[in-house]
Each structure stands twice: as structure tokens, then as C-alpha cells.
Protein backbone atom coordinates (compact mmCIF):
# COMPACT_ATOMS: atom_id res chain seq x y z
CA UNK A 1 -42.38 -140.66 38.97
CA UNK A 2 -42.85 -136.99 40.35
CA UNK A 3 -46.14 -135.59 39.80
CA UNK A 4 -46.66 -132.66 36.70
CA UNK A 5 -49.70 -130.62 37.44
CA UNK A 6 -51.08 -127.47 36.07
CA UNK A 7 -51.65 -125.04 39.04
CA UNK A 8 -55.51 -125.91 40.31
CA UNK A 9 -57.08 -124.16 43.55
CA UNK A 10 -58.73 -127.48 43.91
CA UNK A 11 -55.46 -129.78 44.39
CA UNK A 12 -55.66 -129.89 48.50
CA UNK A 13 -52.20 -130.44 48.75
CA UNK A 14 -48.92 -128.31 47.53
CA UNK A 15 -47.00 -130.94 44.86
CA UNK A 16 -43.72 -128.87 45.35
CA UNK A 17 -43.99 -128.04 49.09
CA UNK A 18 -43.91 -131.88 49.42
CA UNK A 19 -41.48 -132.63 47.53
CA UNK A 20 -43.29 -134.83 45.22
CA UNK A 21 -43.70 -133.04 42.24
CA UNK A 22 -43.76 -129.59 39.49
CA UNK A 23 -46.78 -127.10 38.73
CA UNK A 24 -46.85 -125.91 35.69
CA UNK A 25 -48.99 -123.53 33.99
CA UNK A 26 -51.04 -123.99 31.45
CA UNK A 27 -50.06 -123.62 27.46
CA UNK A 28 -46.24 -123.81 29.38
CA UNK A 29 -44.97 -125.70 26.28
CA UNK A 30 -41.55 -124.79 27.53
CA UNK A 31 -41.99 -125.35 31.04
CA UNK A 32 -42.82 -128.87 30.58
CA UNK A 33 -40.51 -129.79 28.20
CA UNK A 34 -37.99 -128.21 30.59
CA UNK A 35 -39.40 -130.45 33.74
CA UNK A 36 -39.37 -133.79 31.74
CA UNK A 37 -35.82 -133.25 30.98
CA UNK A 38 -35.15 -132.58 34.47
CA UNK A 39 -37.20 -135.76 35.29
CA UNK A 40 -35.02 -137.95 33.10
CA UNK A 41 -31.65 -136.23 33.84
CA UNK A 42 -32.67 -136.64 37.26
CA UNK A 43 -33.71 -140.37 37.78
CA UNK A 44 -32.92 -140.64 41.66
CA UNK A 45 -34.49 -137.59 42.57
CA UNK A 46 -37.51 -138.32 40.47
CA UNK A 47 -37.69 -141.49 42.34
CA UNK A 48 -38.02 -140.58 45.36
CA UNK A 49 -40.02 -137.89 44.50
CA UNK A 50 -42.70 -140.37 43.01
CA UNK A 51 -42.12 -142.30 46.64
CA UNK A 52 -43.50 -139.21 48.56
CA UNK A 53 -46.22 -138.64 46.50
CA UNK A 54 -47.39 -142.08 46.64
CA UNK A 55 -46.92 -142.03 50.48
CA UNK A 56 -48.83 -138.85 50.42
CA UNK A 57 -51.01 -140.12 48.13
CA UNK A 58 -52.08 -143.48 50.22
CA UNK A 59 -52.01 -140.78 53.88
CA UNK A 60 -54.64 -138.58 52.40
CA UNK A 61 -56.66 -140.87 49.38
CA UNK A 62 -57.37 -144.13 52.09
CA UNK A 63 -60.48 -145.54 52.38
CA UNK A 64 -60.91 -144.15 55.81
CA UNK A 65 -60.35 -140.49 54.62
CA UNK A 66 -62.81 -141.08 51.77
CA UNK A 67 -65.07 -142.64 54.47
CA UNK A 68 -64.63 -139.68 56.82
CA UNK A 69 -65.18 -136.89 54.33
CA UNK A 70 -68.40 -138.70 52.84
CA UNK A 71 -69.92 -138.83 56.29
CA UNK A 72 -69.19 -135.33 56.85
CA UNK A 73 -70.97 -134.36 53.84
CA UNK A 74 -73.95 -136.57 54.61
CA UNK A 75 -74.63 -135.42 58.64
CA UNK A 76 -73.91 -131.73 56.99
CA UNK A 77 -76.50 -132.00 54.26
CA UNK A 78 -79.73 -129.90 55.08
CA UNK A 79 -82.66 -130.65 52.89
């Protein structure tokens, strides 16, 4: 399924630039009532929406990334 996020600074990647999913803001009763219709009205593009996102998802959230950013933050740490 595509991914439904409220609009955060701190998401490092861009849902809809991807391809793999809505922002929403906030309190947007409305808005996402109006992108779960689309979702199920949708059901092939939603699919391969939710197949981008996990591909994105596994390219960016791998062990090695994690491994890479923790070390970064560890030889960057001054006491």
C-alpha cells in the first residue's frame, strides 16, 4: 500500500516525488478520507506505489545505511 504521511521536515525522503505515497496535513479530515478512496478506487496504482516505497524503503533503511550513519555519529561525537 502507498504510504499516508502528515508533512514532517524530518521524513528524509519526498513520499510523492517518489511515487510511493500522499502527504497530508494535519486535522485534514477531508484530505484523507479523499486519499483512501483514491487508494481503494485505485488498487493497481496503489500497488505499485506500495512496491516503490518498499524498494525505497529496503535502499535507504538497510543494515549497512544504519551501520554507516551510526559510525558517522560516533567518529563525529566530541566529548
Amino acid at each position: 500500500l502507498p504510504i499516508l504521511c502528515t508533512r514532517n521536515p524530518q521524513m528524509p525522503i519526498d513520499i510523492e516525488a517518489e511515487g510511493c505515497g500522499f502527504w497530508l496535513e494535519p486535522k485534514d479530515v477531508e484530505g484523507w478520507k479523499e486519499k483512501l478512496r483514491y487508494i481503494a478506487d485505485h488498487a493497481e496504482e496503489a500497488k505499485l506505489m506500495g512496491k516503490r516505497g518498499r524498494a525505497l524503503a529496503e535502499q535507504i533503511y538497510n543494515d549497512k545505511q544504519c551501520g554507516k550513519e551510526i559510525a558517522n555519529i560516533i567518529l563525529n561525537y566530541e566529548t
